[in-house]
N, C-alpha and C. Protein backbone atom coordinates (compact mmCIF):
# COMPACT_ATOMS: atom_id res chain seq x y z
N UNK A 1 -19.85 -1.68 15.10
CA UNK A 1 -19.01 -1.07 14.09
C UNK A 1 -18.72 -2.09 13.01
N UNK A 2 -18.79 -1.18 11.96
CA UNK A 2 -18.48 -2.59 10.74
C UNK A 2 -17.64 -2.31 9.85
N UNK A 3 -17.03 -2.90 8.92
CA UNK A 3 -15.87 -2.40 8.47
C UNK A 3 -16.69 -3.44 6.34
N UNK A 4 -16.48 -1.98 5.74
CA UNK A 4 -16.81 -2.94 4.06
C UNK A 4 -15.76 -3.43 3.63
N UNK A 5 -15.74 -4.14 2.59
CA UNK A 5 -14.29 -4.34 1.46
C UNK A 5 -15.20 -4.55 0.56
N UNK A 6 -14.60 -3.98 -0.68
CA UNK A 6 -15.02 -3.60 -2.09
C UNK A 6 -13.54 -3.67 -2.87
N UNK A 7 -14.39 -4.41 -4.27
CA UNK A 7 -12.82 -4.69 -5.30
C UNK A 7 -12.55 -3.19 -5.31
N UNK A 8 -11.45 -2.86 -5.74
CA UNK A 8 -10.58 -1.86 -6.08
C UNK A 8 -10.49 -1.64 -7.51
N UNK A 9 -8.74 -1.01 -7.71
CA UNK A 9 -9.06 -0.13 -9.07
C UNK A 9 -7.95 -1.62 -10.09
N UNK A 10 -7.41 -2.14 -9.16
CA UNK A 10 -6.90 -3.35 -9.94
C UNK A 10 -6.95 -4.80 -9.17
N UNK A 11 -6.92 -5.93 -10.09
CA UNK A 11 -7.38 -6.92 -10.05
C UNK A 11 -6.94 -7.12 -8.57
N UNK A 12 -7.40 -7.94 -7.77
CA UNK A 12 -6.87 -8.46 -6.41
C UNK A 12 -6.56 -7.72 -5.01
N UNK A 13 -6.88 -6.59 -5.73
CA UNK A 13 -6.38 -5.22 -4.66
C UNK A 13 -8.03 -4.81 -4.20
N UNK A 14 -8.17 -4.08 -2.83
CA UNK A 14 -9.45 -4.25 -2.35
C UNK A 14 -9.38 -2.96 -1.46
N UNK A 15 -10.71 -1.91 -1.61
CA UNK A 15 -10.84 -0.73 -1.13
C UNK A 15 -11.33 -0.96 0.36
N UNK A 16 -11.21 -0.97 1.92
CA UNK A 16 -11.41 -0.79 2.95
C UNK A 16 -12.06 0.24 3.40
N UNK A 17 -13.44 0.17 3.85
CA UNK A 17 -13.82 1.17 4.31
C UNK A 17 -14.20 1.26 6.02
N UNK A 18 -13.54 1.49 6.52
CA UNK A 18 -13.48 1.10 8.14
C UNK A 18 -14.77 1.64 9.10
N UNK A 19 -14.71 1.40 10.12
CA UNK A 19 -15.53 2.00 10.99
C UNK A 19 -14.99 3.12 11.36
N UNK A 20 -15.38 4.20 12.10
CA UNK A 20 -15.13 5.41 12.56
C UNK A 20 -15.66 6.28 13.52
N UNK A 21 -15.93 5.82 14.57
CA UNK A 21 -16.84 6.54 15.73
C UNK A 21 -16.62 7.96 16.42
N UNK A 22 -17.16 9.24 16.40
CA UNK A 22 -16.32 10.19 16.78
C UNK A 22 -17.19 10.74 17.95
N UNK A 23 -17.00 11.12 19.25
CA UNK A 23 -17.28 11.97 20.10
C UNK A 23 -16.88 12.96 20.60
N UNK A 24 -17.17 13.55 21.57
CA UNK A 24 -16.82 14.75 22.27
C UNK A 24 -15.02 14.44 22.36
N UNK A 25 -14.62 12.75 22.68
CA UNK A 25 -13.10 12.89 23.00
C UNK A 25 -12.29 12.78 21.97
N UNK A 26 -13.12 12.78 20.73
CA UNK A 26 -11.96 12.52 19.59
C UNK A 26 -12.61 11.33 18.84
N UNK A 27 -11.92 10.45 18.14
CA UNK A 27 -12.41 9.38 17.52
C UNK A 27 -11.76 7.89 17.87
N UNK A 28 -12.31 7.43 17.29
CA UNK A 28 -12.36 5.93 17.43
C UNK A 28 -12.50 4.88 16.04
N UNK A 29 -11.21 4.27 15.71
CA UNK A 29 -11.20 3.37 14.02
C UNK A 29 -10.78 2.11 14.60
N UNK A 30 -11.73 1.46 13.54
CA UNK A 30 -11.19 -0.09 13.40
C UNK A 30 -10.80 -0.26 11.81
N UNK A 31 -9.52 -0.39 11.92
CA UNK A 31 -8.45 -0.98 10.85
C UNK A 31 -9.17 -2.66 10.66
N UNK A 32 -9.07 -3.39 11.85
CA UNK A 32 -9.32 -4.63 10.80
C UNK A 32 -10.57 -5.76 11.80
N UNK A 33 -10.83 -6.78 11.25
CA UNK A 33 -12.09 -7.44 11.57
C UNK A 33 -11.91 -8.56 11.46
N UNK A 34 -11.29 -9.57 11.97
CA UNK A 34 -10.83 -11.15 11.77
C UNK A 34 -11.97 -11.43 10.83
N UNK A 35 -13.49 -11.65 11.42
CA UNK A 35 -14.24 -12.55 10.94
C UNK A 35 -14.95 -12.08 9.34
N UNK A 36 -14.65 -10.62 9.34
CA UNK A 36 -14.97 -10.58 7.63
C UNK A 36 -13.78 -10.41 7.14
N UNK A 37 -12.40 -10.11 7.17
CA UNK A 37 -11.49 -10.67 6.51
C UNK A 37 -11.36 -12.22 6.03
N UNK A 38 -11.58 -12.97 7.29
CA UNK A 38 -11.76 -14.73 7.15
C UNK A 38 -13.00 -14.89 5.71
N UNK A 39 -14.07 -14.16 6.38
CA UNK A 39 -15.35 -14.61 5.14
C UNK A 39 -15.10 -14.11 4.07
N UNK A 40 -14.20 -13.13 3.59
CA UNK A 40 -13.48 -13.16 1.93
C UNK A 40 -12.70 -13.53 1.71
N UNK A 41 -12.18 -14.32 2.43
CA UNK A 41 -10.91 -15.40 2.00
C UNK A 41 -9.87 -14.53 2.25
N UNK A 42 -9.52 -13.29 3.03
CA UNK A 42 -8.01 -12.67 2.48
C UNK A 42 -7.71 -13.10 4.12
N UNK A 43 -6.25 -12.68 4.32
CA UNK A 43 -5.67 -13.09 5.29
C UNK A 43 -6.30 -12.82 6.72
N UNK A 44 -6.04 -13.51 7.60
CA UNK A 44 -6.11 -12.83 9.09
C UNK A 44 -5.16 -12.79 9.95
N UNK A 45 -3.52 -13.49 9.57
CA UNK A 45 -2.93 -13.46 10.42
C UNK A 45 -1.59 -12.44 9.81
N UNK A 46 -1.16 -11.38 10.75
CA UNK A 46 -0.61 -10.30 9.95
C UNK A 46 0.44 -10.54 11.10
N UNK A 47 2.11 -10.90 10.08
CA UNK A 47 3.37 -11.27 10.56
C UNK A 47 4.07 -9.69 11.35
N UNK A 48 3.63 -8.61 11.09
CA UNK A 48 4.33 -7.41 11.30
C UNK A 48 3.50 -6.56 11.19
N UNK A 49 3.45 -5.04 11.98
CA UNK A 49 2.94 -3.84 12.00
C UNK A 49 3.44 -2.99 12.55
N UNK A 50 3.52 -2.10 11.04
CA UNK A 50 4.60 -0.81 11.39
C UNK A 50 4.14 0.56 11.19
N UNK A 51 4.51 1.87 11.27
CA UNK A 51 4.29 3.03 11.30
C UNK A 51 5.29 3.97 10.43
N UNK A 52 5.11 4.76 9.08
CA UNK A 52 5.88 5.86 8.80
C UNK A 52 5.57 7.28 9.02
N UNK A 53 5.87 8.05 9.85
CA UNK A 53 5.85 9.51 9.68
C UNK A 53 6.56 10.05 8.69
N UNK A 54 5.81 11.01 7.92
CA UNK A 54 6.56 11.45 6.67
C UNK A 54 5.92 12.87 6.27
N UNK A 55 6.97 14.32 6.13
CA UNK A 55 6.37 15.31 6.05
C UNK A 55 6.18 15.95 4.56
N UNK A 56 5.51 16.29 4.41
CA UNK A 56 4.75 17.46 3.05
C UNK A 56 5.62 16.82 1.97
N UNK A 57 5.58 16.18 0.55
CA UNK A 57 6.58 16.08 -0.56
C UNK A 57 7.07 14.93 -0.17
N UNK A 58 7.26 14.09 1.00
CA UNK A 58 8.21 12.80 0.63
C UNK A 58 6.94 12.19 -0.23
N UNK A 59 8.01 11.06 -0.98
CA UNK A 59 7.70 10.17 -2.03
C UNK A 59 8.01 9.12 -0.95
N UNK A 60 7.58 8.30 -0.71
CA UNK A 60 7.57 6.30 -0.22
C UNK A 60 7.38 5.72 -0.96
N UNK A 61 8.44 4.56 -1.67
CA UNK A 61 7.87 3.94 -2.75
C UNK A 61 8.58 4.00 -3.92
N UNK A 62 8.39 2.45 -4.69
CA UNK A 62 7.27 1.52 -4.88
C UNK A 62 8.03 0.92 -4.36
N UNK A 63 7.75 0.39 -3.32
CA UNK A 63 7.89 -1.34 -2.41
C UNK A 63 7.27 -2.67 -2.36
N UNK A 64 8.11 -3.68 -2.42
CA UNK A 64 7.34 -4.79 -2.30
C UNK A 64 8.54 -5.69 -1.67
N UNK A 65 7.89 -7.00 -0.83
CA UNK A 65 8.84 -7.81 -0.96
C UNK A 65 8.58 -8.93 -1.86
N UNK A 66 9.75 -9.68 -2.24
CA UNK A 66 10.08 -10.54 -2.97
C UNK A 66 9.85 -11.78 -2.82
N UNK A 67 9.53 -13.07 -3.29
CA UNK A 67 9.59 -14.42 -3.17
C UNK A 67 10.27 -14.62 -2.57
N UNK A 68 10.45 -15.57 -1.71
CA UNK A 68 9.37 -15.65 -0.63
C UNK A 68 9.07 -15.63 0.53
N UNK A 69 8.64 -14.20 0.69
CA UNK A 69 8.46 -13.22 1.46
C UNK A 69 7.46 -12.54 0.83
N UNK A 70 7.16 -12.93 -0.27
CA UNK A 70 5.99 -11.79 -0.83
C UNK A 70 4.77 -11.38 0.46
N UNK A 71 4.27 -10.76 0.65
CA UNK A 71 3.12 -10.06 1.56
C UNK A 71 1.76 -9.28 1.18
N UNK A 72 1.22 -9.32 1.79
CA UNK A 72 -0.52 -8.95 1.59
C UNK A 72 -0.18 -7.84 2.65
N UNK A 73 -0.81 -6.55 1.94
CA UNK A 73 -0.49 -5.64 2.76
C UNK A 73 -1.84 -4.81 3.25
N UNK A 74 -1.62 -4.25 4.17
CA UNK A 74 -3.11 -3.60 4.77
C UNK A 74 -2.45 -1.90 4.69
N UNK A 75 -2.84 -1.43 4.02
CA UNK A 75 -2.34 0.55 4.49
C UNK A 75 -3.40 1.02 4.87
N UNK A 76 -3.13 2.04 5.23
CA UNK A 76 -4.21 2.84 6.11
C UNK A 76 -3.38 4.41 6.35
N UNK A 77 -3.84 5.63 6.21
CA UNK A 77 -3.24 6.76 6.36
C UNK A 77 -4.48 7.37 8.04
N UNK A 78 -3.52 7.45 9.36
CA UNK A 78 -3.95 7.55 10.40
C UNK A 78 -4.11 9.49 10.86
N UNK A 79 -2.99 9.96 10.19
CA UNK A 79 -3.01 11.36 10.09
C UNK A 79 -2.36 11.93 9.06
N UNK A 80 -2.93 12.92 8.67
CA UNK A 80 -2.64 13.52 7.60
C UNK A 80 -3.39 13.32 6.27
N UNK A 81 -2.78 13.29 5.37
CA UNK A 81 -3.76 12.96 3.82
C UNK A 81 -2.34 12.52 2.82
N UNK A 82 -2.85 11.31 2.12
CA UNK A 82 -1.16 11.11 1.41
C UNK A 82 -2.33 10.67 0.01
N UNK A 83 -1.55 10.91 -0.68
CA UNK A 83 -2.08 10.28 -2.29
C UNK A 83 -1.19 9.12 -2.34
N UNK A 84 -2.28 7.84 -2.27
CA UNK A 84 -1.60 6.28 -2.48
C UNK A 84 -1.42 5.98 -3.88
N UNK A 85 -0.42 5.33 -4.10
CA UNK A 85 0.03 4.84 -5.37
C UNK A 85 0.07 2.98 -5.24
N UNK A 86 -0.44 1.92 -6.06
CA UNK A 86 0.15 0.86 -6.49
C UNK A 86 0.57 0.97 -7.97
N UNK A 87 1.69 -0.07 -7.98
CA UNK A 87 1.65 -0.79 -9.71
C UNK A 87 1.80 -2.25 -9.79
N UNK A 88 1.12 -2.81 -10.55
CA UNK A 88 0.48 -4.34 -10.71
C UNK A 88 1.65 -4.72 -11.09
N UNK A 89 2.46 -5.61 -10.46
CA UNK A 89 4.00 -6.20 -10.83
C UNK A 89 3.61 -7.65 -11.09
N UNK A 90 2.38 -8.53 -11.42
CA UNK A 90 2.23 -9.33 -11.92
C UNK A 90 1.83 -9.95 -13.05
N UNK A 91 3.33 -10.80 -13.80
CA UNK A 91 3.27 -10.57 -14.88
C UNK A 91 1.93 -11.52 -15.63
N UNK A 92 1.19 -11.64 -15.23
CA UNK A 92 0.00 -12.37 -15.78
C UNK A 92 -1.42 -11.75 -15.82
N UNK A 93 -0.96 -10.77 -14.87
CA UNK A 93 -2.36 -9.99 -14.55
C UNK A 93 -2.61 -9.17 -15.73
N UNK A 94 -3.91 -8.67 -16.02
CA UNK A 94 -4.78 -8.22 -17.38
C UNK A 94 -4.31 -6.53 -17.28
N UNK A 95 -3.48 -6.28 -15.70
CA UNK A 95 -3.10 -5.12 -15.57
C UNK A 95 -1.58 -4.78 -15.27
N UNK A 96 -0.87 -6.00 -15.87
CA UNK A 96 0.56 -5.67 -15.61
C UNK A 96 1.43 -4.23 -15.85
N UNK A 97 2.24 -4.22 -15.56
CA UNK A 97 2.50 -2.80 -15.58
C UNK A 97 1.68 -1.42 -15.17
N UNK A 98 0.48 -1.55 -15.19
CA UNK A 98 -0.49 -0.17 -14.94
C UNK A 98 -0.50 0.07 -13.34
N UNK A 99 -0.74 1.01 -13.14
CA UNK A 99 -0.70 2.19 -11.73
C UNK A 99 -2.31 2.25 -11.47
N UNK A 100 -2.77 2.43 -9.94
CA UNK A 100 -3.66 3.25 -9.41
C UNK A 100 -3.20 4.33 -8.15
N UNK A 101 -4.42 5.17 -8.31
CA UNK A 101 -4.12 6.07 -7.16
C UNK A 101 -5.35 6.25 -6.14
N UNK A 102 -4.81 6.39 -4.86
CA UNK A 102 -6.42 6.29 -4.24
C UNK A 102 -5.75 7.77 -2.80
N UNK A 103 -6.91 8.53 -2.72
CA UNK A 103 -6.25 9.94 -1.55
C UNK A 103 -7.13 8.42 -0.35
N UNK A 104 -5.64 8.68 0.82
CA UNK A 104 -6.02 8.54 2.17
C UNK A 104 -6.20 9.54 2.42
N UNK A 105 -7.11 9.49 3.61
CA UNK A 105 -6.85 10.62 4.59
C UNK A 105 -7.34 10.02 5.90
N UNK A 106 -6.86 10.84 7.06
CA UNK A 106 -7.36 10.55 8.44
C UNK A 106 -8.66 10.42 8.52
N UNK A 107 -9.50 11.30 7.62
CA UNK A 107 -10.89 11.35 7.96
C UNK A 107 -11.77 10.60 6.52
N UNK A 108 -11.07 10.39 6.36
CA UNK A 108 -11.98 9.07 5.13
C UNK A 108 -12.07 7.54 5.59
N UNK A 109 -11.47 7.49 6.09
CA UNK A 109 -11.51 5.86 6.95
C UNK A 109 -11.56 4.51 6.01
N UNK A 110 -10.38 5.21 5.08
CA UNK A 110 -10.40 4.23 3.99
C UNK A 110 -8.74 3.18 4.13
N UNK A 111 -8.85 2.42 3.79
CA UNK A 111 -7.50 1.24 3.60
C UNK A 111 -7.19 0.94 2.77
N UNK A 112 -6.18 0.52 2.14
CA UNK A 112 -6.12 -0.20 0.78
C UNK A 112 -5.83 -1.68 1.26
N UNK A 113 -5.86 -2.65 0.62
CA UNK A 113 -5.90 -4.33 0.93
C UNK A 113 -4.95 -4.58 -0.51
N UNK A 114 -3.92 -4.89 -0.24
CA UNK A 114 -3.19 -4.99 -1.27
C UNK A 114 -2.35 -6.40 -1.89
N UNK A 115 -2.45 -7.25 -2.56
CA UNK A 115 -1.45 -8.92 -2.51
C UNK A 115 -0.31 -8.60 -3.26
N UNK A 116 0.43 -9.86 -2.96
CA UNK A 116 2.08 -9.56 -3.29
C UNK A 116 1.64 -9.42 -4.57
N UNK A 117 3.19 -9.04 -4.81
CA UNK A 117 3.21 -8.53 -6.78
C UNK A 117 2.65 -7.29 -6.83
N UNK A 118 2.15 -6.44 -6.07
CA UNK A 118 1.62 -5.34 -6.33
C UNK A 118 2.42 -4.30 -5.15
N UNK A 119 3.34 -3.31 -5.93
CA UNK A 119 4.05 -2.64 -5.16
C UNK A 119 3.32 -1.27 -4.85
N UNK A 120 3.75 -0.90 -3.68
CA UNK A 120 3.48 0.39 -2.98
C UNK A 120 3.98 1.27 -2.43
N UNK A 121 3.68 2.68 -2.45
CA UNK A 121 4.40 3.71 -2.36
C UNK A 121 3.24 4.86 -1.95
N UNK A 122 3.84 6.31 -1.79
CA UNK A 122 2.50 7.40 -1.26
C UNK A 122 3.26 8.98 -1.55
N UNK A 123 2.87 9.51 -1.70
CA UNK A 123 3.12 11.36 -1.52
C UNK A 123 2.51 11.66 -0.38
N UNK A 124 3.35 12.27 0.41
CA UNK A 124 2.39 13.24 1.38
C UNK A 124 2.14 14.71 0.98
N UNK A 125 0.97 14.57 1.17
CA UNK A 125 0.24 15.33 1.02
C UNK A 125 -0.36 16.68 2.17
N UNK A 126 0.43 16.45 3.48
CA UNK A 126 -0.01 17.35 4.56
C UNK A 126 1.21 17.14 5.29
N UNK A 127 1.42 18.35 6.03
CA UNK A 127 2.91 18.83 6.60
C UNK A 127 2.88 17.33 7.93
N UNK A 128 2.47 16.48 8.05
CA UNK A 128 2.44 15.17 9.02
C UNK A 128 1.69 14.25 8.48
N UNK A 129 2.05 13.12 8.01
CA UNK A 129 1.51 12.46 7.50
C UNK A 129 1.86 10.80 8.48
N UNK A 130 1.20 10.07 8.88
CA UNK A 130 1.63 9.03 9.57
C UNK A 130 0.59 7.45 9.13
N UNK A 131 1.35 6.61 8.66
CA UNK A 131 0.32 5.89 7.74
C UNK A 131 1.21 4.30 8.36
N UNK A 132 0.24 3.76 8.54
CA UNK A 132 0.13 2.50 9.10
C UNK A 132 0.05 1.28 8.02
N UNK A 133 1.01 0.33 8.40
CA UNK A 133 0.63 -1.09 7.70
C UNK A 133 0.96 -2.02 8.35
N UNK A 134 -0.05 -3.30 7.86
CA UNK A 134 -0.61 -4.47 8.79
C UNK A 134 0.16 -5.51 7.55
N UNK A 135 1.27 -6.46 7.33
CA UNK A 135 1.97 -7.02 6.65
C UNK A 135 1.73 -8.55 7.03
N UNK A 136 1.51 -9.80 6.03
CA UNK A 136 1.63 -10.94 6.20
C UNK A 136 2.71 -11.25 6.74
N UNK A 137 4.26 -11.14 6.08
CA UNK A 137 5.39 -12.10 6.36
C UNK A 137 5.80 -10.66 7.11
N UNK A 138 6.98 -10.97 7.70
CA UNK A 138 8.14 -10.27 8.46
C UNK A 138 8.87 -9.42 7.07
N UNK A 139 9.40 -8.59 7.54
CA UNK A 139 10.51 -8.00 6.85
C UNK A 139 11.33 -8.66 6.60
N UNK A 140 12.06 -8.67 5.37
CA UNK A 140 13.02 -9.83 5.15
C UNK A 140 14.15 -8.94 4.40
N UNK A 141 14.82 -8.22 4.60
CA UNK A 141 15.87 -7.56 4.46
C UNK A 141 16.56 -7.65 2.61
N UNK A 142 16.57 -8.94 2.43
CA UNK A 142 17.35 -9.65 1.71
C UNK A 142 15.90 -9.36 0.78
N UNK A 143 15.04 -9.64 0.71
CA UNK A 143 14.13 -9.72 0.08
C UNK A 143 13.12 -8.39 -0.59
N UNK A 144 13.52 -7.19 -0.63
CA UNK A 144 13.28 -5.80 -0.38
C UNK A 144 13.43 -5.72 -1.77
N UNK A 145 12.12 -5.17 -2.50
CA UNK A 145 11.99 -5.25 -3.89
C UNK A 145 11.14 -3.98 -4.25
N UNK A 146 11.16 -3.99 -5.31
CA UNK A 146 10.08 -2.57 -5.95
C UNK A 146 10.72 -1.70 -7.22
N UNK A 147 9.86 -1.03 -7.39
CA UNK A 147 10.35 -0.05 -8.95
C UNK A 147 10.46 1.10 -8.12
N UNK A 148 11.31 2.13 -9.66
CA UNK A 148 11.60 3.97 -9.00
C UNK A 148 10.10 4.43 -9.10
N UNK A 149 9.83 5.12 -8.55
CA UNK A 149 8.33 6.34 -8.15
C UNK A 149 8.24 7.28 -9.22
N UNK A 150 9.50 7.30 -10.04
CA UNK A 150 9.13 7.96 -11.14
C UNK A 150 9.15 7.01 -12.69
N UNK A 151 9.14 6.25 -12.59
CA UNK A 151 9.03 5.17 -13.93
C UNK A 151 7.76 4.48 -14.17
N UNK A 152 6.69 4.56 -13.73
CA UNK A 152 5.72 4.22 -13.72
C UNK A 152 4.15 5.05 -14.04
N UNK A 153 4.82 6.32 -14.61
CA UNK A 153 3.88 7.24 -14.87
C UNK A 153 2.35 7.94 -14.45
N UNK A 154 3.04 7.60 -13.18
CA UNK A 154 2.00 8.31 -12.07
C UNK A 154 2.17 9.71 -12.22
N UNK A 155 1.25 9.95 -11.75
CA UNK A 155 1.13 12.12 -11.57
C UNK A 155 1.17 12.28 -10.40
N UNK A 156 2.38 12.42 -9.53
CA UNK A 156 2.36 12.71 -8.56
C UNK A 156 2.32 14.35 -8.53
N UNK A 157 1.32 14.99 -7.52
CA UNK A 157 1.37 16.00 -7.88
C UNK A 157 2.29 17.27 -6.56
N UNK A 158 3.62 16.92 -7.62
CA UNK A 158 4.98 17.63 -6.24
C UNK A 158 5.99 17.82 -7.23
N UNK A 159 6.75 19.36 -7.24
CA UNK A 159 8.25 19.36 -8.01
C UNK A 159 8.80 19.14 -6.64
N UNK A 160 10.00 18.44 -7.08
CA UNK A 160 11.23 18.14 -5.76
C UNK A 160 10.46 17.71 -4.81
N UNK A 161 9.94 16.57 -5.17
CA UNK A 161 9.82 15.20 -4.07
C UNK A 161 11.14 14.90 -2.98
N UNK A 162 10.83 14.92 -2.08
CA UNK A 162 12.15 14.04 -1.17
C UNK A 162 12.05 12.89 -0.74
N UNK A 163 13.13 11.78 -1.55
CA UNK A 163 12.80 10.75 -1.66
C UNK A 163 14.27 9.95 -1.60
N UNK A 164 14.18 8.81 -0.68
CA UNK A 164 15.32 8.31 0.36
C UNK A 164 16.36 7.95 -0.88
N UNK A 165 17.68 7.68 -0.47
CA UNK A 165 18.39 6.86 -1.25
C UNK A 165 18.06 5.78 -2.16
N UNK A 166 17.88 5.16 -1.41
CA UNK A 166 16.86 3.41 -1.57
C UNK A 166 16.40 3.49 -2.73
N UNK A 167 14.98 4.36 -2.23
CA UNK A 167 14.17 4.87 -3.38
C UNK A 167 14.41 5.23 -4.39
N UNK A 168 15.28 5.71 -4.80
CA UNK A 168 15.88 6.52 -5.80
C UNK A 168 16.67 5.26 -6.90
N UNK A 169 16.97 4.46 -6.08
CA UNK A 169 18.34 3.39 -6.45
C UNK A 169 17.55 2.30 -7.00
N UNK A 170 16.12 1.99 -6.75
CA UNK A 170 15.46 1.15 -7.52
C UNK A 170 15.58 1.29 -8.83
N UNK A 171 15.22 -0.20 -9.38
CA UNK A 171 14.84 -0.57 -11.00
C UNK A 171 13.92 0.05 -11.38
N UNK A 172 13.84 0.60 -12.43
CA UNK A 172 12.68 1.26 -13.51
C UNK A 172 12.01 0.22 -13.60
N UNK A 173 10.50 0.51 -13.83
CA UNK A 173 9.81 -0.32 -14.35
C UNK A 173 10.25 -1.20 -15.15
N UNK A 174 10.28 -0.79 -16.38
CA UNK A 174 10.86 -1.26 -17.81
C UNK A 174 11.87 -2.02 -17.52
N UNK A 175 12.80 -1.71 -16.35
CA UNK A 175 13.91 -3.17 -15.98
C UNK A 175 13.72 -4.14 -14.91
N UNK A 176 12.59 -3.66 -14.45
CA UNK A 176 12.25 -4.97 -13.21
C UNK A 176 12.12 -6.26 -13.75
N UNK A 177 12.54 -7.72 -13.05
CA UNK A 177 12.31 -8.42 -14.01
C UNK A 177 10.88 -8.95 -12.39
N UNK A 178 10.06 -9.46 -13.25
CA UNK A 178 9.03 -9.62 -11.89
C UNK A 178 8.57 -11.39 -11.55
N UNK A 179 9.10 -11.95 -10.54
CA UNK A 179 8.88 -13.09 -9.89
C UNK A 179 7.34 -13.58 -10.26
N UNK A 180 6.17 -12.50 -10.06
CA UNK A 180 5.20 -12.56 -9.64
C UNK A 180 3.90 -12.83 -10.31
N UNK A 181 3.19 -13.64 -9.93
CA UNK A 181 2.12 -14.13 -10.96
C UNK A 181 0.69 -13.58 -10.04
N UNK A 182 -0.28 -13.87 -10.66
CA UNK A 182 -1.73 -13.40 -9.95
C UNK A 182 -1.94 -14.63 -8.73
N UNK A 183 -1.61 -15.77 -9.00
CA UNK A 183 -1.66 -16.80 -8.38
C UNK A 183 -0.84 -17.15 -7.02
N UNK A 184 0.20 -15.93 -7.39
CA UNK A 184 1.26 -15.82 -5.86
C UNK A 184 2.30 -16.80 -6.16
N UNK A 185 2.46 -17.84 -7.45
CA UNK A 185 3.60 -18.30 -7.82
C UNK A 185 4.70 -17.67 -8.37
N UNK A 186 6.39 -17.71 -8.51
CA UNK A 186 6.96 -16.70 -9.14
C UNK A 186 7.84 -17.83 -9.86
């Protein structure tokens, strides 16, 4: 089983295309691969791995953590189908401020590979949606950063998103002030 990585839709960010074996009992994915992660230089040692279930219309997002705590993030959508969102929060990059969107789904066996400064968020898109991430540093409470899901001029395509407190209570784009450089200095 082999797993690709291919650049993505912005600088530093990297499309995952996993393995996927399916038989008579169901299937079988590999999320990640020490030795070709190692041979492109991106991380191999992942501080935390967590799980969100989230039904039809929630919004997740835009998250990141902060200096320093910033994190390299691995997503992956395990069931369901969610429309992924980043926005390039580094202020040096040729794509500061701009958005991509990429559809997970269970049966695409795709990941996103994501470095700090670049926040993330998702729509679900199917009445169960359960999406996995593989994180460099720990959660750092204190350090819990990101823009609102609606200031960034994505098309999410949902009236009346349901979308946490938190979420809601973030900085607009336009007022984030951003730590973050392409280089991972802030």
């Amino acid at each position: 089983m082999t797993v690709d990585i291919q650049p993505w839709a912005l600088p530093g960010c990297w499309l995952v295309r996993t393995a996927l074996h399916r038989d008579a009992r169901g299937t079988f994915r590999k999320l990640f691969q020490r030795s070709l992660f190692a041979e492109h230089g991106f991380p191999v040692d992942w501080g935390e791995q967590f799980f969100t279930l989230s039904g039809r219309d929630v919004i997740r997002g835009l998250h990141l953590q902060l200096p320093p705590s910033g994190q390299w993030k691995l997503v992956s959508c395990l069931t369901g189908s969610v429309l992924d969102a980043v926005v390039d929060l580094r202020v040096d990059s040729p794509t500061y401020g701009e958005h991509a969107t990429q559809a997970l789904t269970q049966d695409a066996n795709e990941a996103l590979l994501l470095p700090p400064g670049v926040a993330h968020g998702f729509l679900a898109t199917a009445d169960s949606c359960l999406m996995a991430y593989s994180v460099t540093a720990e959660h750092d409470g204190a350090r819990d950063g990101g823009v609102r899901w609606d200031s960034a001029d994505i098309t999410w395509p949902v009236s009346g998103p349901v979308i946490s407190t938190r979420d809601a209570a973030l900085p607009r784009l336009e007022d984030f002030v951003s730590p973050f450089t392409m280089s991972g200095g802030s």
